[in-house]
PDB file of N, CA and C in Angstrom:
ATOM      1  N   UNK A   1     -51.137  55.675  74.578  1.00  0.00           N
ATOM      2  CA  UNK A   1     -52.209  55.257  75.436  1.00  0.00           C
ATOM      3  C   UNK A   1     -51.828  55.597  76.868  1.00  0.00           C
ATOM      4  N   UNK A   2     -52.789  56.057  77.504  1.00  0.00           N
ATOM      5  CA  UNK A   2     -52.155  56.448  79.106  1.00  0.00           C
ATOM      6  C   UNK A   2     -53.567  55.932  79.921  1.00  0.00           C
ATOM      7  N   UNK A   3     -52.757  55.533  81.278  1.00  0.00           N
ATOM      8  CA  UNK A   3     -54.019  54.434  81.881  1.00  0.00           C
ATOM      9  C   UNK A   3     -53.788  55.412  83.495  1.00  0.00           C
ATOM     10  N   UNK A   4     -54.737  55.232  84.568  1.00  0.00           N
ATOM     11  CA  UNK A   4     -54.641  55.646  85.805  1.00  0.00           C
ATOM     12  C   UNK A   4     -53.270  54.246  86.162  1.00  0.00           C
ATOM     13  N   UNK A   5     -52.454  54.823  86.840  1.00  0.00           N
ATOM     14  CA  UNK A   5     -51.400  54.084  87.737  1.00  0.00           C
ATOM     15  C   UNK A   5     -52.211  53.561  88.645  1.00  0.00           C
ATOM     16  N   UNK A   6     -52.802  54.048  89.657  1.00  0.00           N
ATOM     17  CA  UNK A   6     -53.264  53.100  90.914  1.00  0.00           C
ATOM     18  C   UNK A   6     -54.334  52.336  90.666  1.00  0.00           C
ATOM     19  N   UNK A   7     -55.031  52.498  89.485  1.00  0.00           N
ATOM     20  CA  UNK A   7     -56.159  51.414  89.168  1.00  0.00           C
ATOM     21  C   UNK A   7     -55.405  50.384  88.003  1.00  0.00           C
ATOM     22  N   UNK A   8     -54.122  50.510  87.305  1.00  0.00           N
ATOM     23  CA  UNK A   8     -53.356  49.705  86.685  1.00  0.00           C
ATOM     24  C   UNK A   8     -53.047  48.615  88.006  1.00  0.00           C
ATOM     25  N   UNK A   9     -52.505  48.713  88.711  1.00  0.00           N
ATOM     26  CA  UNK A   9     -52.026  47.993  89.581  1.00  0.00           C
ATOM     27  C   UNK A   9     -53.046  46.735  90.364  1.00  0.00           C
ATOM     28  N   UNK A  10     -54.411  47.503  90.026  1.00  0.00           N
ATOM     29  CA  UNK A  10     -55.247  46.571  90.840  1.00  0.00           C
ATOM     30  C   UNK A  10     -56.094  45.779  89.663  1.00  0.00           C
ATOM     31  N   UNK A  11     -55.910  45.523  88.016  1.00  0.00           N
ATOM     32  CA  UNK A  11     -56.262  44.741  87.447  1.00  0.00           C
ATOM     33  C   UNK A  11     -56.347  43.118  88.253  1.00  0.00           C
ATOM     34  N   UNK A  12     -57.197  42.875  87.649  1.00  0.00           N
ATOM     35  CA  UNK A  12     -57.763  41.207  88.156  1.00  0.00           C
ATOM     36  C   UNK A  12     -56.882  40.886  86.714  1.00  0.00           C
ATOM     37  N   UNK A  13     -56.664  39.625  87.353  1.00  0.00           N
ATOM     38  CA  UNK A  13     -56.174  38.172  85.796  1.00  0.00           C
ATOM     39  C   UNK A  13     -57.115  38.386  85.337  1.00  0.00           C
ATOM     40  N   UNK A  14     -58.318  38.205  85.054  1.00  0.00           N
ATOM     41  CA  UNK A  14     -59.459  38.302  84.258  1.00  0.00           C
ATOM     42  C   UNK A  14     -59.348  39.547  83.331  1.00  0.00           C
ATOM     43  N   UNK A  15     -59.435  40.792  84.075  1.00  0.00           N
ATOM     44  CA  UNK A  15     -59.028  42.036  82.882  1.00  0.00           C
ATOM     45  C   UNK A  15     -57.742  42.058  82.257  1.00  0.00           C
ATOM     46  N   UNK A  16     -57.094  41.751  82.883  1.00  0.00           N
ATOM     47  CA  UNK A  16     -55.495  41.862  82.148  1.00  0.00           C
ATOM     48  C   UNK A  16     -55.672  40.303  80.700  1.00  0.00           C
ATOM     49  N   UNK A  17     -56.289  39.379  81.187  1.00  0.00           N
ATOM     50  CA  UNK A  17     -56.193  38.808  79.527  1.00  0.00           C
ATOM     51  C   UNK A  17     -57.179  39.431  78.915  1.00  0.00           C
ATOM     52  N   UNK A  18     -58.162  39.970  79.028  1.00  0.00           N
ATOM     53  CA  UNK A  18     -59.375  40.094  78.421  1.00  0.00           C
ATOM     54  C   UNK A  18     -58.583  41.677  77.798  1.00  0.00           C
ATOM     55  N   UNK A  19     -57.751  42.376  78.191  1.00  0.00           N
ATOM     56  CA  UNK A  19     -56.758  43.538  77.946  1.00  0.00           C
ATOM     57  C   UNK A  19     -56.029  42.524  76.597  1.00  0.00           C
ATOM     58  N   UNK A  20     -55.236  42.038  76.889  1.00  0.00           N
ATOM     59  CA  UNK A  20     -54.489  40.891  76.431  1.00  0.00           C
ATOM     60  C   UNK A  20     -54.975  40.471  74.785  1.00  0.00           C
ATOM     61  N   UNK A  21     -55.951  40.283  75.150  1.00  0.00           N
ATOM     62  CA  UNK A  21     -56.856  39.538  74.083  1.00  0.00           C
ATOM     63  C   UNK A  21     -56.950  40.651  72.838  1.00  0.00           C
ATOM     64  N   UNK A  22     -57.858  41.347  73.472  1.00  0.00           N
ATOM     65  CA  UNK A  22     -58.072  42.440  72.268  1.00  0.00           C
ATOM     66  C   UNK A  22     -56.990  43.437  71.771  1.00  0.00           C
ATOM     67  N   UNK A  23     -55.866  43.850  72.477  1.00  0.00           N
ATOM     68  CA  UNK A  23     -54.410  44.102  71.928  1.00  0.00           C
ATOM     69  C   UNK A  23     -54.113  42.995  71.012  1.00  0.00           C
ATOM     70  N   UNK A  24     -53.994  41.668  71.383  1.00  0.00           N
ATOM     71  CA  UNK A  24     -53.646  40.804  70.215  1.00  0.00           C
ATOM     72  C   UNK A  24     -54.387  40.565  68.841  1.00  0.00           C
ATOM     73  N   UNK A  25     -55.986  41.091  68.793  1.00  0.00           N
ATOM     74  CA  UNK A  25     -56.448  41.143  67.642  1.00  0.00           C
ATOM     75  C   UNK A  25     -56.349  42.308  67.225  1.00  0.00           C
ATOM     76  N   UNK A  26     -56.433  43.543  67.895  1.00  0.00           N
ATOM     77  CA  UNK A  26     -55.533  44.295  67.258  1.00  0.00           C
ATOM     78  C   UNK A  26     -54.536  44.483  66.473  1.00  0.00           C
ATOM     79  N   UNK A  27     -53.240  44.018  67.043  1.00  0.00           N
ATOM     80  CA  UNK A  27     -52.137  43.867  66.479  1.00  0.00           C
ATOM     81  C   UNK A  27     -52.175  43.183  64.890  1.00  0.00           C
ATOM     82  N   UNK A  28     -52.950  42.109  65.380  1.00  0.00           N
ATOM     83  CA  UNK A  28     -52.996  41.108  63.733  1.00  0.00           C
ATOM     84  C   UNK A  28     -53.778  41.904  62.988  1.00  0.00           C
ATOM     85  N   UNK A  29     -55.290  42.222  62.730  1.00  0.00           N
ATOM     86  CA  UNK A  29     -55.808  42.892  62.160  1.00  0.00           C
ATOM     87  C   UNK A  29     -54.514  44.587  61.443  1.00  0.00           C
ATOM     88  N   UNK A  30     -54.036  44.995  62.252  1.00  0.00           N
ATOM     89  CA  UNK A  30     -53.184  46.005  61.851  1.00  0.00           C
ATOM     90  C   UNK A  30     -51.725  45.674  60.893  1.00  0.00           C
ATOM     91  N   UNK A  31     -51.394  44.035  61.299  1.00  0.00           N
ATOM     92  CA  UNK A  31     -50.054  43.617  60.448  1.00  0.00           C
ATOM     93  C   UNK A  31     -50.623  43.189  59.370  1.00  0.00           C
ATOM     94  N   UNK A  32     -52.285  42.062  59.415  1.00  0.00           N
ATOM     95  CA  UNK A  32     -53.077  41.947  58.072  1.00  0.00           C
ATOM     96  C   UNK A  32     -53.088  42.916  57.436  1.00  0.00           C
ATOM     97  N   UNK A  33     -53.277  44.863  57.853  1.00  0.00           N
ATOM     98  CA  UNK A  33     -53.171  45.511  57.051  1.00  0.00           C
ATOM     99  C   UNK A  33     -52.235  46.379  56.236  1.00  0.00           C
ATOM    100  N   UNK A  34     -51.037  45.871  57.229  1.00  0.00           N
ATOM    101  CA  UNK A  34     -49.699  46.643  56.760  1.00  0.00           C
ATOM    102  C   UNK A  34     -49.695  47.804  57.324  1.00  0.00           C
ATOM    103  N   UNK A  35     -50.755  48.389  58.636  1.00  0.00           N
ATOM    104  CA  UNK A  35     -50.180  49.411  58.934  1.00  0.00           C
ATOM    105  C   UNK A  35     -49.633  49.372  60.361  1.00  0.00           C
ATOM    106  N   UNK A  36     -49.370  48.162  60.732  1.00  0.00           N
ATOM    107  CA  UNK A  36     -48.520  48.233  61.993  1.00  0.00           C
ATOM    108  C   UNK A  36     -46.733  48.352  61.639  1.00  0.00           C
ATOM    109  N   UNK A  37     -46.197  49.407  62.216  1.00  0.00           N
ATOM    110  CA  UNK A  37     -45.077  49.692  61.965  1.00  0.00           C
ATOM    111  C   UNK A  37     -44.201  49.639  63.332  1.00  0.00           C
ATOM    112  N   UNK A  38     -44.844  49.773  64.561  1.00  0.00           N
ATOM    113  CA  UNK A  38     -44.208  49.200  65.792  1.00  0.00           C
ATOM    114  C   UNK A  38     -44.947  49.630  66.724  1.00  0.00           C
ATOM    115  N   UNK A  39     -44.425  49.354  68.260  1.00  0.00           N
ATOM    116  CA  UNK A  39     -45.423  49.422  69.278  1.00  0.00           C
ATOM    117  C   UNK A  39     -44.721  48.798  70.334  1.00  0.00           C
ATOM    118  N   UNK A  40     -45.414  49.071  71.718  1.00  0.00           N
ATOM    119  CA  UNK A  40     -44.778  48.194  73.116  1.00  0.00           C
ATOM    120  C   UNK A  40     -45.459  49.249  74.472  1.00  0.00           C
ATOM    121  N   UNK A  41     -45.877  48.204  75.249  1.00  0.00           N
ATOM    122  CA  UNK A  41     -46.011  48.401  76.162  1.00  0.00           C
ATOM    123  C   UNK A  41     -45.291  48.828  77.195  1.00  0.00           C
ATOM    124  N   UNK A  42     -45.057  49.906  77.987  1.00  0.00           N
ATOM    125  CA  UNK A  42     -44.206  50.280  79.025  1.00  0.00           C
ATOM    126  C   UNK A  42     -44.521  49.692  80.511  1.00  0.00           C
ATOM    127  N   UNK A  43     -43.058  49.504  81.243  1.00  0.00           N
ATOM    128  CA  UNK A  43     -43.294  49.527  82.643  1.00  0.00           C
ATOM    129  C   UNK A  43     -44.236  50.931  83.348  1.00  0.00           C
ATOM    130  N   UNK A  44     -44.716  50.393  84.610  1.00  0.00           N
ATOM    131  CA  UNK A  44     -45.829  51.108  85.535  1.00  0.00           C
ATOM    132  C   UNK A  44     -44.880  52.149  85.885  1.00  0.00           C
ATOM    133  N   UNK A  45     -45.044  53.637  86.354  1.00  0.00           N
ATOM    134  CA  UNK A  45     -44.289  54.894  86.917  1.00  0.00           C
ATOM    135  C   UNK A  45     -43.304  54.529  87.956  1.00  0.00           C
ATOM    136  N   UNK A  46     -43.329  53.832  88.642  1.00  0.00           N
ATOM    137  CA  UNK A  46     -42.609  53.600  89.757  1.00  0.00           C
ATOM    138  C   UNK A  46     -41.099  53.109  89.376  1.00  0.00           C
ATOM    139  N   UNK A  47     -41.050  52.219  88.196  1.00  0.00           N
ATOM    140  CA  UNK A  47     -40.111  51.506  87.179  1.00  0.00           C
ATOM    141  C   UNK A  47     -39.147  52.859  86.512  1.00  0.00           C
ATOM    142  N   UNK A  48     -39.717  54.095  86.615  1.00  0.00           N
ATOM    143  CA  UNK A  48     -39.425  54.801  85.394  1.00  0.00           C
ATOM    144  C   UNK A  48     -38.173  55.564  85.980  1.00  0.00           C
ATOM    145  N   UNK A  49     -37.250  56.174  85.145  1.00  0.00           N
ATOM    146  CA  UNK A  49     -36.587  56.894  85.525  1.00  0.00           C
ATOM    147  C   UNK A  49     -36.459  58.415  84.689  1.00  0.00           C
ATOM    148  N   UNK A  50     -36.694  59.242  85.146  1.00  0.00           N
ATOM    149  CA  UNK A  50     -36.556  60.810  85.071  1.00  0.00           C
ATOM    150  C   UNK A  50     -35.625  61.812  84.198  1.00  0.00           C
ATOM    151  N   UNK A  51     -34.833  62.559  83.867  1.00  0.00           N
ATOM    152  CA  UNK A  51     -33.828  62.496  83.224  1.00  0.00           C
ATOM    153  C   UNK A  51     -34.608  64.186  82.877  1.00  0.00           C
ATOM    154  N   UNK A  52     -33.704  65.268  83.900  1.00  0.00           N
ATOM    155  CA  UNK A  52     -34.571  66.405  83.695  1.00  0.00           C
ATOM    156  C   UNK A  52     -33.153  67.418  83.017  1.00  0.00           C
ATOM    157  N   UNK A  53     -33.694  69.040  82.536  1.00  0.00           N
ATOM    158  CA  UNK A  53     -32.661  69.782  81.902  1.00  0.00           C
ATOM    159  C   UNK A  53     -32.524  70.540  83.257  1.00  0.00           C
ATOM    160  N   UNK A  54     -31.318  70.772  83.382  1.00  0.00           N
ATOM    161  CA  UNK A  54     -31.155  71.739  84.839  1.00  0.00           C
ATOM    162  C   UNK A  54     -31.077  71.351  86.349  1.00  0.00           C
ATOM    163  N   UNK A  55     -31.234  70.100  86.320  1.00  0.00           N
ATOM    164  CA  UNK A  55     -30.727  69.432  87.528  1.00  0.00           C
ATOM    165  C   UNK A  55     -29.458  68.391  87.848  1.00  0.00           C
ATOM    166  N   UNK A  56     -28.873  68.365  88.844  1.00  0.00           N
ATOM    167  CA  UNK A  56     -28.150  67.221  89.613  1.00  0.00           C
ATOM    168  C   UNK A  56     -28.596  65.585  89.337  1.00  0.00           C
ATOM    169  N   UNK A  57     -27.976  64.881  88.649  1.00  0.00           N
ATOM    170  CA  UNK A  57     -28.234  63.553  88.880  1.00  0.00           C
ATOM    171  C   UNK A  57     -29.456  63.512  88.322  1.00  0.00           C
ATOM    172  N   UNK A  58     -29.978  61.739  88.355  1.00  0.00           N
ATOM    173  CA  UNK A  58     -30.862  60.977  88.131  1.00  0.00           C
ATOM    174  C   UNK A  58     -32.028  60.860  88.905  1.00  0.00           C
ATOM    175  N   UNK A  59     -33.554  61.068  88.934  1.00  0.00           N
ATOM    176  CA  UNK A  59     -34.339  60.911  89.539  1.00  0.00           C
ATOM    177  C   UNK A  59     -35.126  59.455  89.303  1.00  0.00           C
ATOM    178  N   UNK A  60     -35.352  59.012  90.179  1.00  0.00           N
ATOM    179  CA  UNK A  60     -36.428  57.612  89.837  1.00  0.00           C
ATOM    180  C   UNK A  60     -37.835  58.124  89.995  1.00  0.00           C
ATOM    181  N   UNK A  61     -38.911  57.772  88.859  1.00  0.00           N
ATOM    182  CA  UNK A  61     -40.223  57.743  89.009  1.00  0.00           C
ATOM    183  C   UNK A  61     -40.078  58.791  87.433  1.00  0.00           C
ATOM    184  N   UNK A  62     -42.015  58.332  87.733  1.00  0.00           N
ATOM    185  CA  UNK A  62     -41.964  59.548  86.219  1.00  0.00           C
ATOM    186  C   UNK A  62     -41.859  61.380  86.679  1.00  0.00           C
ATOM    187  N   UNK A  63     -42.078  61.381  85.324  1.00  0.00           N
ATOM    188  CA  UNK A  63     -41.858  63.245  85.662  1.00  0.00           C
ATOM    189  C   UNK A  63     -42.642  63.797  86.406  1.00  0.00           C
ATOM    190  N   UNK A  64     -43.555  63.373  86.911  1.00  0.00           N
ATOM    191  CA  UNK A  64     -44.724  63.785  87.767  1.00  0.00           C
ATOM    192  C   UNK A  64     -45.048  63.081  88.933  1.00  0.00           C
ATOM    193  N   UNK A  65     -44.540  63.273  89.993  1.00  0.00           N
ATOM    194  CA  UNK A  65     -44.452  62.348  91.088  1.00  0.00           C
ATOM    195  C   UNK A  65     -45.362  61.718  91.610  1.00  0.00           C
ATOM    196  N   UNK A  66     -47.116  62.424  91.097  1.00  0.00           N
ATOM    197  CA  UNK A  66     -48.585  61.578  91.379  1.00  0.00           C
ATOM    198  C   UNK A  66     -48.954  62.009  90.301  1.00  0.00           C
ATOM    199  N   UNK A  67     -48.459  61.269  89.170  1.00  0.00           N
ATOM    200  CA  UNK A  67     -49.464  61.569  87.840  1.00  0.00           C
ATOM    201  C   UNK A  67     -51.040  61.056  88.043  1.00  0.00           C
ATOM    202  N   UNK A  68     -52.068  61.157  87.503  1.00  0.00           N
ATOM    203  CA  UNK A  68     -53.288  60.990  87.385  1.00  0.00           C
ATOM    204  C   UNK A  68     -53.068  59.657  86.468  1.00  0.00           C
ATOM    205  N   UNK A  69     -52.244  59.790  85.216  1.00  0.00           N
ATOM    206  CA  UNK A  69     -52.735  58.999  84.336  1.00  0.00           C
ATOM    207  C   UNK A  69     -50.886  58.709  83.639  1.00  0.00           C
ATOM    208  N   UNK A  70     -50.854  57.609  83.371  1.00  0.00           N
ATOM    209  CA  UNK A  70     -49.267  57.681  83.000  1.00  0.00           C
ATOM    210  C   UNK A  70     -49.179  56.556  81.657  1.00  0.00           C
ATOM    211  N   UNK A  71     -48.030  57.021  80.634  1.00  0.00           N
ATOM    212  CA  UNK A  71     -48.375  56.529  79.294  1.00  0.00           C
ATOM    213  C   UNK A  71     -47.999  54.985  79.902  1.00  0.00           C
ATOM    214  N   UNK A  72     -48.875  54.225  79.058  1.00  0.00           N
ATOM    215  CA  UNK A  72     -48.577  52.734  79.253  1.00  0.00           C
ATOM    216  C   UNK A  72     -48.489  52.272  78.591  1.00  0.00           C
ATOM    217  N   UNK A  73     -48.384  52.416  76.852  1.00  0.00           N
ATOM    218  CA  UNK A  73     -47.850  51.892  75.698  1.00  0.00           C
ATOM    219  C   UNK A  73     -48.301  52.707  75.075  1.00  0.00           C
ATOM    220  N   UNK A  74     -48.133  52.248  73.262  1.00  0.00           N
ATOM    221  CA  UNK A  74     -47.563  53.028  72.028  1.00  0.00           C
ATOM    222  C   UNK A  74     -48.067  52.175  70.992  1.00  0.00           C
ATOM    223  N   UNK A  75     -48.719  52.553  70.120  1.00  0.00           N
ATOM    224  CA  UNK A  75     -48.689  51.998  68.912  1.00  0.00           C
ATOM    225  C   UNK A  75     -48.210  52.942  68.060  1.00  0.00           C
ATOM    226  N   UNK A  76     -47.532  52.313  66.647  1.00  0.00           N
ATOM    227  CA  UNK A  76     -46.503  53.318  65.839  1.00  0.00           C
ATOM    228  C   UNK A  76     -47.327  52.773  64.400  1.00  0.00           C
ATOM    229  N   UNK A  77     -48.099  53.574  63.858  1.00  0.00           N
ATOM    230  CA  UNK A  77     -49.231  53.374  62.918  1.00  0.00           C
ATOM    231  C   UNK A  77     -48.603  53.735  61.657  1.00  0.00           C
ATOM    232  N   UNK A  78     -49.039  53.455  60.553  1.00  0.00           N
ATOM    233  CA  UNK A  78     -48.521  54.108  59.143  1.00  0.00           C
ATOM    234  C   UNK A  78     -50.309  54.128  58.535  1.00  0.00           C
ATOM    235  N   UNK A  79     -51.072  55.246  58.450  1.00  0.00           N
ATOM    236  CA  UNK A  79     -52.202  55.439  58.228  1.00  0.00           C
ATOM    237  C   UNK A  79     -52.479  56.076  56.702  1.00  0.00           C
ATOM    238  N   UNK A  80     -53.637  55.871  55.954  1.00  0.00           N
ATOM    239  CA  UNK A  80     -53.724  57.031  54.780  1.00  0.00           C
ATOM    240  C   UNK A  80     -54.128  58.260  55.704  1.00  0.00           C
ATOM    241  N   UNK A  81     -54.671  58.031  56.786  1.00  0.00           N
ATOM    242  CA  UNK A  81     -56.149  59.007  56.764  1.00  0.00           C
ATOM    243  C   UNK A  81     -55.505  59.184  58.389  1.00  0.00           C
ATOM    244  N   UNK A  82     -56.256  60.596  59.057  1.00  0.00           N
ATOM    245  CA  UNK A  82     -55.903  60.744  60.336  1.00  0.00           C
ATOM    246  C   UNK A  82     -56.886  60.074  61.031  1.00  0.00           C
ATOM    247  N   UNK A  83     -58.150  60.413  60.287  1.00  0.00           N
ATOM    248  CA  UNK A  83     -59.267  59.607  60.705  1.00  0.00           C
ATOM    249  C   UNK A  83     -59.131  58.261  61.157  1.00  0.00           C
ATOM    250  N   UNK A  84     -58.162  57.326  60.462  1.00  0.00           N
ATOM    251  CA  UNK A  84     -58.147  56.089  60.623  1.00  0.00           C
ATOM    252  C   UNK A  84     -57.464  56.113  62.062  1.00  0.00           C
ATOM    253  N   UNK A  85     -56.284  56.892  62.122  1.00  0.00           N
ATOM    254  CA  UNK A  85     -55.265  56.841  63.462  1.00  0.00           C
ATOM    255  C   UNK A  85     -56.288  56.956  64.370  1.00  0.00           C
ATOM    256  N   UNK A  86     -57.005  57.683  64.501  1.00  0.00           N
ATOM    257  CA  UNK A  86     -57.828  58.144  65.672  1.00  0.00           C
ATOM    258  C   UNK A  86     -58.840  56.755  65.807  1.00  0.00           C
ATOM    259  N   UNK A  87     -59.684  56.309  64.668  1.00  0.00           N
ATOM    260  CA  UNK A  87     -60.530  55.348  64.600  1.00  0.00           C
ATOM    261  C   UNK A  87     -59.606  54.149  65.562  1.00  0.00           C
ATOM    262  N   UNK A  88     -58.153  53.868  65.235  1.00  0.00           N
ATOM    263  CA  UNK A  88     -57.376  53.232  66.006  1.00  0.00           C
ATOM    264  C   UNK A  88     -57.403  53.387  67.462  1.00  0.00           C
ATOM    265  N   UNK A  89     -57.168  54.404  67.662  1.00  0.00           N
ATOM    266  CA  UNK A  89     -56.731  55.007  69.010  1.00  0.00           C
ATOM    267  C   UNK A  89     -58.429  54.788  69.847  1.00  0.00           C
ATOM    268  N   UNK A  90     -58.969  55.014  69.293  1.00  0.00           N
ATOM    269  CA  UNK A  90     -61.000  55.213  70.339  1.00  0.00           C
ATOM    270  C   UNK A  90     -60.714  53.764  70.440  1.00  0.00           C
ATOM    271  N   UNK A  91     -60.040  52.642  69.476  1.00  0.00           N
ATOM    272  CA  UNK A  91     -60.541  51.112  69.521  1.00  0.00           C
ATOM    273  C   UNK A  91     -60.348  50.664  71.212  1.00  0.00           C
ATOM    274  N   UNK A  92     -58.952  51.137  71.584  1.00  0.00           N
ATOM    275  CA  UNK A  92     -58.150  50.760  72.762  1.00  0.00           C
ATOM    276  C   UNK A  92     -58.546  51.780  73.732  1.00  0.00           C
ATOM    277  N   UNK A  93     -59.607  52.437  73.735  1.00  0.00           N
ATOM    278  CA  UNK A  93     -60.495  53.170  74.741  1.00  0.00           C
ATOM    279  C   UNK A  93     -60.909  52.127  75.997  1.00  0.00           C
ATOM    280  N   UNK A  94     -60.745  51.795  77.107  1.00  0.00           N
ATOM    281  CA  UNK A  94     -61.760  50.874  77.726  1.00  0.00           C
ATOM    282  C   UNK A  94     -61.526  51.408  79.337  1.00  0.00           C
ATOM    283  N   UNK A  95     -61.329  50.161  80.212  1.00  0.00           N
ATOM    284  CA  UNK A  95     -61.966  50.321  81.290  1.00  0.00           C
ATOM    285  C   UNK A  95     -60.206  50.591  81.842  1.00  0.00           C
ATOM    286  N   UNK A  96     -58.940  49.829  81.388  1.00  0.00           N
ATOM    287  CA  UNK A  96     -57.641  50.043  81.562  1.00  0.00           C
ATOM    288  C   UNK A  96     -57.093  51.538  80.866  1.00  0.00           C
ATOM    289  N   UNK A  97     -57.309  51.462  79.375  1.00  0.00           N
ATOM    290  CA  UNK A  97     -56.750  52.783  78.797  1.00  0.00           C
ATOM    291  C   UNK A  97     -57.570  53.963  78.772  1.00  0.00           C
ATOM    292  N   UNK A  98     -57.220  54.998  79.407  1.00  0.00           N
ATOM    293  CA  UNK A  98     -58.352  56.213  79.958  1.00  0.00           C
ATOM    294  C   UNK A  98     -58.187  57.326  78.878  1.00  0.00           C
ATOM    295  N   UNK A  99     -57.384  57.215  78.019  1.00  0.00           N
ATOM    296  CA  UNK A  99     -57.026  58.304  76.684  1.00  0.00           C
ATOM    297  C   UNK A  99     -56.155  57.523  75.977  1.00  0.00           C
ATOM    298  N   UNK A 100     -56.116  58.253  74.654  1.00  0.00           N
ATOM    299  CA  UNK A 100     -55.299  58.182  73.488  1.00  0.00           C
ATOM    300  C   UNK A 100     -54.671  59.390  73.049  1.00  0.00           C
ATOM    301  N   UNK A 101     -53.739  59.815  72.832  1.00  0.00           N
ATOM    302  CA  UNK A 101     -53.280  60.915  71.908  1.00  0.00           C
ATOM    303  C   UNK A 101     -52.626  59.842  70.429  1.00  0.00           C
ATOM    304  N   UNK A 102     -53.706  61.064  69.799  1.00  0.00           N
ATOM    305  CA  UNK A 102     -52.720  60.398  68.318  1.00  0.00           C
ATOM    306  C   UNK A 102     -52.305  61.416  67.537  1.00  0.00           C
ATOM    307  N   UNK A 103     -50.706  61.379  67.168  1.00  0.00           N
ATOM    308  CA  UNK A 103     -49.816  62.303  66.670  1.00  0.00           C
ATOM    309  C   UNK A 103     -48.907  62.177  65.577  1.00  0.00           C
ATOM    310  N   UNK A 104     -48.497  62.862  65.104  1.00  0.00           N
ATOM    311  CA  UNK A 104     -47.971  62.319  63.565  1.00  0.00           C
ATOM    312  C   UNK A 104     -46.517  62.172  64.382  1.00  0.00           C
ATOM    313  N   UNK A 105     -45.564  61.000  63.641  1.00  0.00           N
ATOM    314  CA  UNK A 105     -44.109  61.067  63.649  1.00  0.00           C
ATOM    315  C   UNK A 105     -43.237  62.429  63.039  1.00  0.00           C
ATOM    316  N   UNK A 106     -42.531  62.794  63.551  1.00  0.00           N
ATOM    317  CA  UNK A 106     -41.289  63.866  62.891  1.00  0.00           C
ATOM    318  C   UNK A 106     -40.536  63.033  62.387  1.00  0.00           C
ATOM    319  N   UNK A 107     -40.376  62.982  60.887  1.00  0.00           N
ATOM    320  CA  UNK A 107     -39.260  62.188  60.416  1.00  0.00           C
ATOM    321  C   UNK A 107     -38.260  62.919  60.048  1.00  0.00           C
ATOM    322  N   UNK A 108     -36.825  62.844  60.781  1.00  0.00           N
ATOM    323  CA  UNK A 108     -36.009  64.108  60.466  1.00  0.00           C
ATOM    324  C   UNK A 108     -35.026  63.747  59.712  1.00  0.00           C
ATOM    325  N   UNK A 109     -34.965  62.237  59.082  1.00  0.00           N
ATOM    326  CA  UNK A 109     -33.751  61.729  58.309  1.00  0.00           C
ATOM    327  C   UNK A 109     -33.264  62.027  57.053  1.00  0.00           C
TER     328      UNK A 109
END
């Protein structure tokens, strides 16, 4: 899920539970179905730290120094159908989360 950074920051208490809320029926509805397999919300870009191939040291911030839109959590799905992942992913569409990418795991074990 990836949200705008500078309009993350200016949530009201009011959107952030009403955010709140429907992540939590989410979540249950998805453990009722056995296909929640993990998930978590990330700190805002500013929190983040960098970690590039070919440079000196540690950078603070994300990889993009004015991202537009920066990931702000994860759900980790176990689906029959891709259809369903995606049906997932449009749910958490709103006025905070501005996209979804939904992608299969590489399981390399």
């Amino acid at each position: 899920m990836y949200a705008d950074p500078e309009h993350s920051v200016e949530l009201t208490e009011a959107q952030l539970g009403e955010i709140a809320r429907k992540h939590a029926r989410l979540r249950e509805e998805l453990r009722e179905s056995g296909e929640l397999a993990g998930g978590a919300g990330l700190a805002l870009p500013d929190e983040t730290t960098a970690l590039r191939v070919g440079t000196e040291g540690v950078s603070q911030g994300p990889l993009d120094a004015n991202p537009k839109e920066h990931l702000t959590a994860y759900y980790e799905v176990e689906c029959e159908t891709l259809e369903r992942a995606q049906e997932i992913g449009a749910y958490v569409l709103d006025h905070h989360v501005t996209s979804v990418e939904v992608r299969r795991i590489h399981d390399t074990a």
